[in-house]
C-alpha atoms as a PDB file:
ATOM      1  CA  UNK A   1      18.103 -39.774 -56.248  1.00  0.00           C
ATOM      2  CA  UNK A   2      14.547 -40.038 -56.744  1.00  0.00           C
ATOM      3  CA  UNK A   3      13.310 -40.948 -60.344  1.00  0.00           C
ATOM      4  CA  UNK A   4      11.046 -37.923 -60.739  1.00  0.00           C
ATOM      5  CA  UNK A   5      13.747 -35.232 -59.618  1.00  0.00           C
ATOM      6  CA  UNK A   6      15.877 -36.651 -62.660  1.00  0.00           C
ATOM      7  CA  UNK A   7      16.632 -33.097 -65.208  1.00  0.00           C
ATOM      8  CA  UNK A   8      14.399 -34.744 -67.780  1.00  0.00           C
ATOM      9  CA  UNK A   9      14.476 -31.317 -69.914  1.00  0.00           C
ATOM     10  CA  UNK A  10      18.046 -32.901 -70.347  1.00  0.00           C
ATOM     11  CA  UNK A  11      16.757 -36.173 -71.659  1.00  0.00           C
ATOM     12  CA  UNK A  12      14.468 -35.462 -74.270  1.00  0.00           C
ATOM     13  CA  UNK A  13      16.316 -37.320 -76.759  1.00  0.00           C
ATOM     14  CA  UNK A  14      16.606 -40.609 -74.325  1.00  0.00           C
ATOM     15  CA  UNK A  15      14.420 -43.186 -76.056  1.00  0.00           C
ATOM     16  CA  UNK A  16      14.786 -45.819 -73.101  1.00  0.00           C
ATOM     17  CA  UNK A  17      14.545 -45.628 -69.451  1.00  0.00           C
ATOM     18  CA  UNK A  18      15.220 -48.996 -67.292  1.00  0.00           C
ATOM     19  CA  UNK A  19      15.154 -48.131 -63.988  1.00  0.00           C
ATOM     20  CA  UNK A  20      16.583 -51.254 -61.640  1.00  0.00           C
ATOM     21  CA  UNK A  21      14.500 -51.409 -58.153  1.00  0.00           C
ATOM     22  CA  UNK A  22      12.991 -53.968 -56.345  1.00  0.00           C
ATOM     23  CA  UNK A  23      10.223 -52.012 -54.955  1.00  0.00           C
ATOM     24  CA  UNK A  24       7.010 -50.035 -56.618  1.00  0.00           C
ATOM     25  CA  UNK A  25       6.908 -46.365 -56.549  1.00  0.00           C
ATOM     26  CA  UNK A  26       4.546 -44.883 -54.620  1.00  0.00           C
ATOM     27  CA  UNK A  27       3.666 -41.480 -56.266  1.00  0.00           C
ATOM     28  CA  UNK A  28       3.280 -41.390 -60.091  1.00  0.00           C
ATOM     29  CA  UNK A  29       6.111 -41.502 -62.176  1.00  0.00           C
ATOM     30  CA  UNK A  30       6.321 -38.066 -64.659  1.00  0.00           C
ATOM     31  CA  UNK A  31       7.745 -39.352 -67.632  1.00  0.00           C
ATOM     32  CA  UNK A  32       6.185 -37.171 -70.202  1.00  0.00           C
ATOM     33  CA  UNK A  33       9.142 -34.279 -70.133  1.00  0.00           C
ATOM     34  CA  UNK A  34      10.652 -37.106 -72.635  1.00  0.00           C
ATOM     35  CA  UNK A  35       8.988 -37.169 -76.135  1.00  0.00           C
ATOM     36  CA  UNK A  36      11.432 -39.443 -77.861  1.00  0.00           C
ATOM     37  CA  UNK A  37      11.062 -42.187 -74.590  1.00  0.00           C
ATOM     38  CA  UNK A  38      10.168 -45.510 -76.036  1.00  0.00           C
ATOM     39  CA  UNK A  39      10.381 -48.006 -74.044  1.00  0.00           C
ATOM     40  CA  UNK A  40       9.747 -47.752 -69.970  1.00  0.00           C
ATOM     41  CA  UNK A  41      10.995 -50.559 -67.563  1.00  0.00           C
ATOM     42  CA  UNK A  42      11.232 -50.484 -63.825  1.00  0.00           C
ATOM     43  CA  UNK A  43      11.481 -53.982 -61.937  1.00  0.00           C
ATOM     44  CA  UNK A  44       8.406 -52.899 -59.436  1.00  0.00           C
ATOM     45  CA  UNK A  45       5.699 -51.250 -60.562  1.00  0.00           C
ATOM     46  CA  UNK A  46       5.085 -47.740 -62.168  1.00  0.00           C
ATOM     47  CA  UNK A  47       2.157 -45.138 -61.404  1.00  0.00           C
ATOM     48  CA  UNK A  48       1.604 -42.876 -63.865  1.00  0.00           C
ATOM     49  CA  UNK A  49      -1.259 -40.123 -64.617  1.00  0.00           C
ATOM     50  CA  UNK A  50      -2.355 -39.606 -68.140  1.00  0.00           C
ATOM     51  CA  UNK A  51      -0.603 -36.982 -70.163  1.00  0.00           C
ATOM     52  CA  UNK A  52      -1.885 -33.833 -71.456  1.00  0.00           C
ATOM     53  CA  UNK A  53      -0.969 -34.989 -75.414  1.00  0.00           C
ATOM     54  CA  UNK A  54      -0.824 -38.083 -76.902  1.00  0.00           C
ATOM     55  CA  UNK A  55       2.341 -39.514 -76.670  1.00  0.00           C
ATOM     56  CA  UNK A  56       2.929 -41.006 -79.840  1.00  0.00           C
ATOM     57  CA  UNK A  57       6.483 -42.720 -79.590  1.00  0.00           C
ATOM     58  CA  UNK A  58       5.770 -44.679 -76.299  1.00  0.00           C
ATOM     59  CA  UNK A  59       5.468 -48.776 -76.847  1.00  0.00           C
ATOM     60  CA  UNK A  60       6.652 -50.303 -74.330  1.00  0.00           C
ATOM     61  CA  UNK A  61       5.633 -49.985 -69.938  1.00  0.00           C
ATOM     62  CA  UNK A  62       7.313 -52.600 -67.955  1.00  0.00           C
ATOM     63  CA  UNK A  63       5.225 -52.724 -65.047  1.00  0.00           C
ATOM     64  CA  UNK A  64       2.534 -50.386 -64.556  1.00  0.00           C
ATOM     65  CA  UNK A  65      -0.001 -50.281 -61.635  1.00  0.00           C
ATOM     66  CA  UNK A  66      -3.703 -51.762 -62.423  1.00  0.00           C
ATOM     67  CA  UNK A  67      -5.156 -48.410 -61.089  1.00  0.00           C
ATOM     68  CA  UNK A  68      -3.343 -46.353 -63.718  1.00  0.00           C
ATOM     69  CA  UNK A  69      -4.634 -48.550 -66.550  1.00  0.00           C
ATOM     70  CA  UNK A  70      -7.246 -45.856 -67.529  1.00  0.00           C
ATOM     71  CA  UNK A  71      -9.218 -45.245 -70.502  1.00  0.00           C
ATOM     72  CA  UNK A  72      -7.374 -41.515 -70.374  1.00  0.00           C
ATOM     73  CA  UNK A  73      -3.790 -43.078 -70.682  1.00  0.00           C
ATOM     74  CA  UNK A  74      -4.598 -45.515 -72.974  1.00  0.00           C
ATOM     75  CA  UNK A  75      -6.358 -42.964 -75.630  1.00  0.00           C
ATOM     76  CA  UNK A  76      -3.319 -40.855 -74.781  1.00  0.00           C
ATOM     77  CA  UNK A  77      -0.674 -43.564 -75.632  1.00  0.00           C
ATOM     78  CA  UNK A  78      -2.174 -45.022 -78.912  1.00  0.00           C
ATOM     79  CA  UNK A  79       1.225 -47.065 -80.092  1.00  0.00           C
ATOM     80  CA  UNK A  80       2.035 -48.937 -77.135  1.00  0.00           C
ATOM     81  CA  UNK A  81       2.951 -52.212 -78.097  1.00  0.00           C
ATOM     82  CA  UNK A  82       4.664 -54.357 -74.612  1.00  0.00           C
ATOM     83  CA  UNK A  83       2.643 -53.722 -71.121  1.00  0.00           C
ATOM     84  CA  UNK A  84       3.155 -55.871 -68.394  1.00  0.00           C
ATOM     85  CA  UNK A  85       0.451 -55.315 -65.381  1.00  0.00           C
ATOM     86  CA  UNK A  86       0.762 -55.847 -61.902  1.00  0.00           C
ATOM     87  CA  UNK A  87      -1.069 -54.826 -58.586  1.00  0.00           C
ATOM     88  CA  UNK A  88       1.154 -52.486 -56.559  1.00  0.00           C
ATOM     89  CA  UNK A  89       2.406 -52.220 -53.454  1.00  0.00           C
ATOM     90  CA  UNK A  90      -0.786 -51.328 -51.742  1.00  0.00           C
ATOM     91  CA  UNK A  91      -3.791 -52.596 -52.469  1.00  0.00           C
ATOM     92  CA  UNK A  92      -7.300 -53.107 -51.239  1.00  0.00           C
ATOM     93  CA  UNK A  93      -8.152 -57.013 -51.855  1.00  0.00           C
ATOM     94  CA  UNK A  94     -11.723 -56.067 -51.405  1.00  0.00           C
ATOM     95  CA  UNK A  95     -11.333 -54.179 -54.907  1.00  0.00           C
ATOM     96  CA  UNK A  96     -12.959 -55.431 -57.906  1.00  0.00           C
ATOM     97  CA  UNK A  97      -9.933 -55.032 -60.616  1.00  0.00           C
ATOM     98  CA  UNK A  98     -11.901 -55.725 -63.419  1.00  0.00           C
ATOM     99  CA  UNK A  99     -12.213 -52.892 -64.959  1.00  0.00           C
ATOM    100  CA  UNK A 100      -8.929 -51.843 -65.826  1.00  0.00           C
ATOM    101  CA  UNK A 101      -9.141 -55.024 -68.273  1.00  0.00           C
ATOM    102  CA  UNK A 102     -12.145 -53.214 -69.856  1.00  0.00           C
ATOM    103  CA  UNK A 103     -10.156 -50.334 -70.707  1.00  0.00           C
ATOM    104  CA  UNK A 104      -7.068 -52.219 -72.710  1.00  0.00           C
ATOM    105  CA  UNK A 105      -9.463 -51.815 -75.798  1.00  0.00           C
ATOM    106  CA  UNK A 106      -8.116 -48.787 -76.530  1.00  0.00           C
ATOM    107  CA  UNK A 107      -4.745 -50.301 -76.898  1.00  0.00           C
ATOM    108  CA  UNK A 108      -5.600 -51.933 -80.210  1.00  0.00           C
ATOM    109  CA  UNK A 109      -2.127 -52.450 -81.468  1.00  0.00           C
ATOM    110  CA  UNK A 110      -1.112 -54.098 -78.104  1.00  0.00           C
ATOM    111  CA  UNK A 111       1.064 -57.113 -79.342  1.00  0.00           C
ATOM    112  CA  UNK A 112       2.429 -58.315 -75.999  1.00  0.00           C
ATOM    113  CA  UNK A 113       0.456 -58.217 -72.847  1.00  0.00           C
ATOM    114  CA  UNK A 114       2.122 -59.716 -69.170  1.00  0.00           C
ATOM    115  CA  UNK A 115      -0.387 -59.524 -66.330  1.00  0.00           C
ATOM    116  CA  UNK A 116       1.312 -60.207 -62.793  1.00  0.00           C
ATOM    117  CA  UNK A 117      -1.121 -61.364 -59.627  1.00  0.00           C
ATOM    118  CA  UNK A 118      -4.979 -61.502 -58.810  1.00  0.00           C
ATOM    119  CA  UNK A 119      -6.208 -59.015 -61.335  1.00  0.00           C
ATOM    120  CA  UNK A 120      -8.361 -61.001 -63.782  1.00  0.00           C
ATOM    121  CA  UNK A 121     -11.882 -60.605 -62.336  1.00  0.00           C
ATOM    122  CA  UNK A 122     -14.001 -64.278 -61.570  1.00  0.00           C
ATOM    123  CA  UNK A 123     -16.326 -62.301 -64.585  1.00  0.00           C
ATOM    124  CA  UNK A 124     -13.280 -62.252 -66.996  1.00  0.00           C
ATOM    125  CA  UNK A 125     -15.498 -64.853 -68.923  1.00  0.00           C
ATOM    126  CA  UNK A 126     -18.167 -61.953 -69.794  1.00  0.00           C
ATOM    127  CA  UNK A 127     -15.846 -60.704 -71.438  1.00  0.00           C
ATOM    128  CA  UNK A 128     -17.024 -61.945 -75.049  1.00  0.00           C
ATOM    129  CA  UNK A 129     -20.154 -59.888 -74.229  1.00  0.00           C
ATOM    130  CA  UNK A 130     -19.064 -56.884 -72.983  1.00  0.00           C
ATOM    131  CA  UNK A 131     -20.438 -53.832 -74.442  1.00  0.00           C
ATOM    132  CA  UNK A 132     -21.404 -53.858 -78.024  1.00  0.00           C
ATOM    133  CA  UNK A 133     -18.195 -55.142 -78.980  1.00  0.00           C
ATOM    134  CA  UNK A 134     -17.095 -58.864 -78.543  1.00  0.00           C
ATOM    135  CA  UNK A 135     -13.624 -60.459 -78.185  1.00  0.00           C
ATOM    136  CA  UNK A 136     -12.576 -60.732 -81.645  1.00  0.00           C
ATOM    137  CA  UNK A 137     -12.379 -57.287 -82.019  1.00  0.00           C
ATOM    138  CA  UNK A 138     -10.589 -56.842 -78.439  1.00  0.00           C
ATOM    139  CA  UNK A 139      -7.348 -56.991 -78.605  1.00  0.00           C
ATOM    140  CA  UNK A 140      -7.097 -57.674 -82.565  1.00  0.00           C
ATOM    141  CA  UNK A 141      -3.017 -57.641 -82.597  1.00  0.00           C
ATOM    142  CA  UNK A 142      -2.240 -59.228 -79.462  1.00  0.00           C
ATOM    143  CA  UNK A 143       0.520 -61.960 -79.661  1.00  0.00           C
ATOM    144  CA  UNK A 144       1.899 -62.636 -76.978  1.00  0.00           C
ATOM    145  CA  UNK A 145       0.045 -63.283 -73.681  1.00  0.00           C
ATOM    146  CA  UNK A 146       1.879 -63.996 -69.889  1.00  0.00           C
ATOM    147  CA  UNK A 147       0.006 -64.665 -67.252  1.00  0.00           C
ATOM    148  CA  UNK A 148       1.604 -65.568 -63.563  1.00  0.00           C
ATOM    149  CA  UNK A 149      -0.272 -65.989 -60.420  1.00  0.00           C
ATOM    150  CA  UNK A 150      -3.363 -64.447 -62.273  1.00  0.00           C
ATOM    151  CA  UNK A 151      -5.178 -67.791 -60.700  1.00  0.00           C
ATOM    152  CA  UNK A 152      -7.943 -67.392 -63.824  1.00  0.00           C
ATOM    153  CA  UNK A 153     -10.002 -70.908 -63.555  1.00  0.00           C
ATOM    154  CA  UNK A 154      -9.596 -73.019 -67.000  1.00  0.00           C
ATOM    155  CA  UNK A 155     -13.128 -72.917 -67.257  1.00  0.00           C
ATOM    156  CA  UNK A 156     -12.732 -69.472 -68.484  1.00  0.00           C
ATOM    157  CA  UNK A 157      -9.170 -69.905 -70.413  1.00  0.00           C
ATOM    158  CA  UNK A 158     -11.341 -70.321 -73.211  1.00  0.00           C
ATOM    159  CA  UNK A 159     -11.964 -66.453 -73.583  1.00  0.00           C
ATOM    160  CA  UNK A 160      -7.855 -66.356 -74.104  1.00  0.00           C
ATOM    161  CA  UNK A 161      -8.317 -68.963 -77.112  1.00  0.00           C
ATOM    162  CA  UNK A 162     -10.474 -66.256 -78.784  1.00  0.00           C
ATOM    163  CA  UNK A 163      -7.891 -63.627 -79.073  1.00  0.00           C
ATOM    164  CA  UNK A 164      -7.352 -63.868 -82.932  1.00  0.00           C
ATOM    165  CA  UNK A 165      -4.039 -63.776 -83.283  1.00  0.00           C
ATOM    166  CA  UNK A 166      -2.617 -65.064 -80.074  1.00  0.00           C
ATOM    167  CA  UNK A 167       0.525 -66.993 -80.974  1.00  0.00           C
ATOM    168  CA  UNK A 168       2.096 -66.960 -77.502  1.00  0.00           C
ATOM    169  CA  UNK A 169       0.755 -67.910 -73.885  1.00  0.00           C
ATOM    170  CA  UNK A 170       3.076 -68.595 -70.792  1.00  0.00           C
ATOM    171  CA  UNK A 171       0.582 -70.012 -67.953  1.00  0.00           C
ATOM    172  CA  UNK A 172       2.810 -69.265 -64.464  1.00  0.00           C
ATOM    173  CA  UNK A 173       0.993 -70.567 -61.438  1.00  0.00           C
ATOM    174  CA  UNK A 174      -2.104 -68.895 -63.471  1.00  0.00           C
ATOM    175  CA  UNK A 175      -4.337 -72.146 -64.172  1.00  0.00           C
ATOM    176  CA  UNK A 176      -6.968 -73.085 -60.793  1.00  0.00           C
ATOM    177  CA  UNK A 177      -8.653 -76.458 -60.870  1.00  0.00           C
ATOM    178  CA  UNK A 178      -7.635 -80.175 -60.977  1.00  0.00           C
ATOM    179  CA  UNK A 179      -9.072 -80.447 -65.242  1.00  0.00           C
ATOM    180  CA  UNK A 180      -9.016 -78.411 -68.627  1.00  0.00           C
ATOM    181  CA  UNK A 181     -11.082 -78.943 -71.234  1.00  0.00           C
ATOM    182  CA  UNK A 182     -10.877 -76.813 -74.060  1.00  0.00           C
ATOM    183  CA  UNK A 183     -13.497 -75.961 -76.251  1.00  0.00           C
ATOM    184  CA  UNK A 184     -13.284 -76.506 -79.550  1.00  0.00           C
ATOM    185  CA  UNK A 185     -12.745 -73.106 -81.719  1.00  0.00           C
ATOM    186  CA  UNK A 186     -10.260 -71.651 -80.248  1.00  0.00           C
ATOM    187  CA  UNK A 187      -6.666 -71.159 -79.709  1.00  0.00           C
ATOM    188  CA  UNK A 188      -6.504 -71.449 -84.144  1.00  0.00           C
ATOM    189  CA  UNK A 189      -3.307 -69.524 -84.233  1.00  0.00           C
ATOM    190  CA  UNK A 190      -1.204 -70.775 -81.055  1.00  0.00           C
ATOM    191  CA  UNK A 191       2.191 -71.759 -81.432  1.00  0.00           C
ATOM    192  CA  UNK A 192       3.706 -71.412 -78.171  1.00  0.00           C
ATOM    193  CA  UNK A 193       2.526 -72.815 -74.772  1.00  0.00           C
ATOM    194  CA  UNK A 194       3.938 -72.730 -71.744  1.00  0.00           C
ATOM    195  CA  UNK A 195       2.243 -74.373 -68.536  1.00  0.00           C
ATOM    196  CA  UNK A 196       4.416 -73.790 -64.834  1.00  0.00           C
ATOM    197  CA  UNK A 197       3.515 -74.981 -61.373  1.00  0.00           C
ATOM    198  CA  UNK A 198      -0.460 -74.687 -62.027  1.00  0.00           C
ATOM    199  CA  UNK A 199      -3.013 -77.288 -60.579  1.00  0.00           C
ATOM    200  CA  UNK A 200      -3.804 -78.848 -63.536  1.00  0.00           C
ATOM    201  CA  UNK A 201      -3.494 -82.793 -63.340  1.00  0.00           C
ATOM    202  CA  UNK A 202      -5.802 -83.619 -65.934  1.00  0.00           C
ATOM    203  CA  UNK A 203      -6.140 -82.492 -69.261  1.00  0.00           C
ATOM    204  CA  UNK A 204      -8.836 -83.110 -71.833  1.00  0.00           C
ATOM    205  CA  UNK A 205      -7.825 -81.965 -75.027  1.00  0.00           C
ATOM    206  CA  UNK A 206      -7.071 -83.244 -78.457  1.00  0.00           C
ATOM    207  CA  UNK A 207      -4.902 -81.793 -81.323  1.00  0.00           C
ATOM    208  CA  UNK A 208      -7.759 -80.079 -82.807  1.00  0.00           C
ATOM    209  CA  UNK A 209      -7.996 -77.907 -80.040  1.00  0.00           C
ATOM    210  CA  UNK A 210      -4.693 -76.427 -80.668  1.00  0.00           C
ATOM    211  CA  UNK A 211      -3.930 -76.992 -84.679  1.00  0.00           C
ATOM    212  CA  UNK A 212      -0.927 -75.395 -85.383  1.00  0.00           C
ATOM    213  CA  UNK A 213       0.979 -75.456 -82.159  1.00  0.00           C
ATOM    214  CA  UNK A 214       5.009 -75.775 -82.438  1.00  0.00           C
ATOM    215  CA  UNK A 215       6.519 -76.088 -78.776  1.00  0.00           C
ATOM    216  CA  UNK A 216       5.024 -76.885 -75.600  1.00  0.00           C
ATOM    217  CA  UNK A 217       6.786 -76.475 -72.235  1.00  0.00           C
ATOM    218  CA  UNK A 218       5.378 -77.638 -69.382  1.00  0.00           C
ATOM    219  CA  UNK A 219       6.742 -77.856 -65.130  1.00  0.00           C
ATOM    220  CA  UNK A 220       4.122 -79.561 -62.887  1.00  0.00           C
ATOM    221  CA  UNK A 221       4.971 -82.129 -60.553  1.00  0.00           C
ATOM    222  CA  UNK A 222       1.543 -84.054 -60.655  1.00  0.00           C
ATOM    223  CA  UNK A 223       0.339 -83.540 -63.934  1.00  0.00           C
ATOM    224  CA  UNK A 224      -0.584 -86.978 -65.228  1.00  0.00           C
ATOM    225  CA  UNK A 225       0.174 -86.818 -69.039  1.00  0.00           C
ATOM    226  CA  UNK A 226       0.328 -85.386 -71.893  1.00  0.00           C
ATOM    227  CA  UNK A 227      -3.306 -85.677 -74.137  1.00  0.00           C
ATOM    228  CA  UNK A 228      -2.698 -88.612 -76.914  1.00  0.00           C
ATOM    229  CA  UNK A 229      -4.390 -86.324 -79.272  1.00  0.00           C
ATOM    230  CA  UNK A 230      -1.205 -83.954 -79.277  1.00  0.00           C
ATOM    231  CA  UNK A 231       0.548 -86.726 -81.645  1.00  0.00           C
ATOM    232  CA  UNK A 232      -2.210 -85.699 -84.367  1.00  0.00           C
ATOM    233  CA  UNK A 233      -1.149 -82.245 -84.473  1.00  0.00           C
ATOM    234  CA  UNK A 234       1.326 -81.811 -87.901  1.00  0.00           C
ATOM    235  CA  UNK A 235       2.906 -79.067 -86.798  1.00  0.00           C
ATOM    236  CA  UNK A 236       4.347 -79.574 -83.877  1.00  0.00           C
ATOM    237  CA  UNK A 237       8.083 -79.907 -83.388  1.00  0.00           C
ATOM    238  CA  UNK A 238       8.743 -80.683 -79.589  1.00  0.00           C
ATOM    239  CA  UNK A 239       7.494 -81.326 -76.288  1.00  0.00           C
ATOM    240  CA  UNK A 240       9.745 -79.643 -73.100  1.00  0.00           C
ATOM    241  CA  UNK A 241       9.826 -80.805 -69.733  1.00  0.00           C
ATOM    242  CA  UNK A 242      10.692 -79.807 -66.346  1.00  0.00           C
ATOM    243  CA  UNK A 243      10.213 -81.499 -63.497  1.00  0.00           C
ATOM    244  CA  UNK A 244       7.674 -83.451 -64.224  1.00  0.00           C
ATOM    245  CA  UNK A 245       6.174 -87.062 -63.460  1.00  0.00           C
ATOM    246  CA  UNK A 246       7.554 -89.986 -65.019  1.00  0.00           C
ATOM    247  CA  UNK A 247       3.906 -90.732 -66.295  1.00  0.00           C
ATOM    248  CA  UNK A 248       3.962 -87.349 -67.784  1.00  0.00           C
ATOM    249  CA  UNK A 249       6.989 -88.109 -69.439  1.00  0.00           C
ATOM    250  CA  UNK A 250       6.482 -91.808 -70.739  1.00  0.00           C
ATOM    251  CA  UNK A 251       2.964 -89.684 -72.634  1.00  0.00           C
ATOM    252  CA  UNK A 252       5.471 -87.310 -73.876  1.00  0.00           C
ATOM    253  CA  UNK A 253       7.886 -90.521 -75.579  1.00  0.00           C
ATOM    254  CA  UNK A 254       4.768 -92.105 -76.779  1.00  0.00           C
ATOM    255  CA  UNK A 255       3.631 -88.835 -79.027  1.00  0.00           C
ATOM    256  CA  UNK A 256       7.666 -88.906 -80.503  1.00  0.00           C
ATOM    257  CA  UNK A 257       7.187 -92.249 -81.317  1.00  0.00           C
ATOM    258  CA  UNK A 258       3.675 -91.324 -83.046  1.00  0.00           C
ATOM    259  CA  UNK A 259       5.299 -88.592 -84.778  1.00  0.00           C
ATOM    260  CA  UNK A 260       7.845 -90.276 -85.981  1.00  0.00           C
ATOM    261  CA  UNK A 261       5.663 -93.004 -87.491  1.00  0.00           C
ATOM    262  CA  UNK A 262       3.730 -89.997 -89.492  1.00  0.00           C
ATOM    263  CA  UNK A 263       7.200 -89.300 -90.843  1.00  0.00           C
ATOM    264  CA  UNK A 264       7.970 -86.042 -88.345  1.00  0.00           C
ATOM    265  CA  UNK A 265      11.713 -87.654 -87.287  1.00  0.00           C
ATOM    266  CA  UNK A 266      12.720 -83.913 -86.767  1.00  0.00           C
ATOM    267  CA  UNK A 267      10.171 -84.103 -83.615  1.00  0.00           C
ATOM    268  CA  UNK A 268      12.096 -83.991 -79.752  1.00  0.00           C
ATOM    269  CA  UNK A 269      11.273 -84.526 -76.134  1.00  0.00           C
ATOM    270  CA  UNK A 270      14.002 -82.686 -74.042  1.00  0.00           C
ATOM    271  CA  UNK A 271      14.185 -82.814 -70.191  1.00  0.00           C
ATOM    272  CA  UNK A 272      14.929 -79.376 -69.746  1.00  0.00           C
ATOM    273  CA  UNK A 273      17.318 -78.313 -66.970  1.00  0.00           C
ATOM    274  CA  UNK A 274      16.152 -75.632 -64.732  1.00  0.00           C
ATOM    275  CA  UNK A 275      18.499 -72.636 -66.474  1.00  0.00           C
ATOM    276  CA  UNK A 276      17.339 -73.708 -69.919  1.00  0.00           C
ATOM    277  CA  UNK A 277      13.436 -74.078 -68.351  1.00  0.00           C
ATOM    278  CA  UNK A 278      13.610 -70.172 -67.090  1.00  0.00           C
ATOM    279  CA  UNK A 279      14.710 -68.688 -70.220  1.00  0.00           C
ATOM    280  CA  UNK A 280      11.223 -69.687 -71.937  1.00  0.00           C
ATOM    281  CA  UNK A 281       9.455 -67.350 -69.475  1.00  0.00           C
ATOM    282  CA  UNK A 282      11.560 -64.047 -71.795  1.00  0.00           C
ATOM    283  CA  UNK A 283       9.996 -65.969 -74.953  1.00  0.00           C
END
């Protein structure tokens, strides 16, 4: 059966659809026969056109097609909380997909955001300039940020550290180039970071570039080590690993040992198997 010949005048109580398929629907989904729908998951990718009301009980699209992300839906879902992002089926690689980014201003009480593949413009780093508005007012609630296979240079990861209350960032195969250096004044309220099969094999940071972090997870065969600074940072409770290089994890000992001579004994290192390594991807 096809999703949009379901009798949705018979669901207008149903609050959640999850819809399990392992390919992207061409031709837009209709899901607005269901007023009480809530939360909207499909494992491909979802088309939909913009509603003729606002649809105030919607928070949640799991994973909706760049080219719908318009300013039309967005004004016309104003509670959405959870989007996830991906590219579609079909798709013209010529396409400049930056402006669907543009448009996620009018999701202001966003708190999770999961992009999938290329769709982060090389000019996401304007984005602090764009319009008369500037990144600490886009995206003011957003949490929780997943990128995977977004290939965004770290050059330009410094535009993510300016989200104000970002607390969460899972890096999947979403870092390009060999060095990060962060610059200082951002990332103030990250407490999660997760780093997976990216390029990165040298990184320049200290603990002042990410003050209150808690956990950080990391899988990259030829990363060299973990910055000495990190041992500085109070608040931080463990470091997990997954394959990575024994240099990686002898830096990784030496911070527990630092820690632990500040006082922090409750501070671990854990060699994570890979079951225990996925599950931190569903943080």
């Amino acid at each position: 059966m096809k999703l949009n010949s379901l009798p949705l005048f018979m669901l207008r109580n149903l609050q959640r659809l999850d819809v399990s398929v392992n390919f992207s629907i061409n031709e837009p989904l209709n899901i607005w026969g269901l007023p009480q729908l809530k939360n909207l998951t499909l494992r491909g990718t979802i088309s939909l056109v913009p509603p003729r009301s606002v649809h105030h009980n919607l928070e949640s699209i799991r994973l909706l097609d760049y080219r719908s992300c318009t300013d039309e839906l967005f004004m016309r879902i104003p509670n959405l909380k959870t989007l996830g992002v991906d590219e579609g089926r079909k798709i013209n690689l010529k396409c400049k997909a930056f402006s669907w980014f543009e448009n996620l201003a009018y999701l202001y009480k966003l708190e999770d955001l999961h992009v999938c593949e290329k769709l982060l413009h090389p000019e996401f780093s304007t984005i602090h300039s764009m319009g008369t508005w500037s990144v600490e007012i886009f995206l003011p609630n957003l949490k929780k940020l997943k990128l995977f296979n977004t290939k965004l240079n770290w050059k330009n990861m410094y535009v993510v550290g300016m989200l104000p209350k970002l607390e969460v960032l899972i890096l999947r195969s979403a870092g390009v180039g060999r060095k990060w250096k962060p610059k200082d004044g951002g990332f103030l309220g990250l407490k999660f970071l997760c780093i997976e099969s990216c390029d990165l094999q040298i990184w320049k940071a200290t603990g002042g570039h990410f003050p209150i972090l808690e956990c950080l997870v990391m899988c990259m065969d030829y990363f060299e080590k973990i910055p000495s600074g990190f041992a500085d940072i109070a608040t931080l409770k463990s470091i997990k690993l997954h394959e990575c290089s024994k240099s990686a994890i002898s830096s990784a000992k030496c911070i527990q040992e630092e820690q632990r001579e500040y006082g922090n004994n409750a501070f671990t290192v854990d060699i994570l198997r890979y079951d225990d390594f996925v599950d931190y991807f569903w943080y």
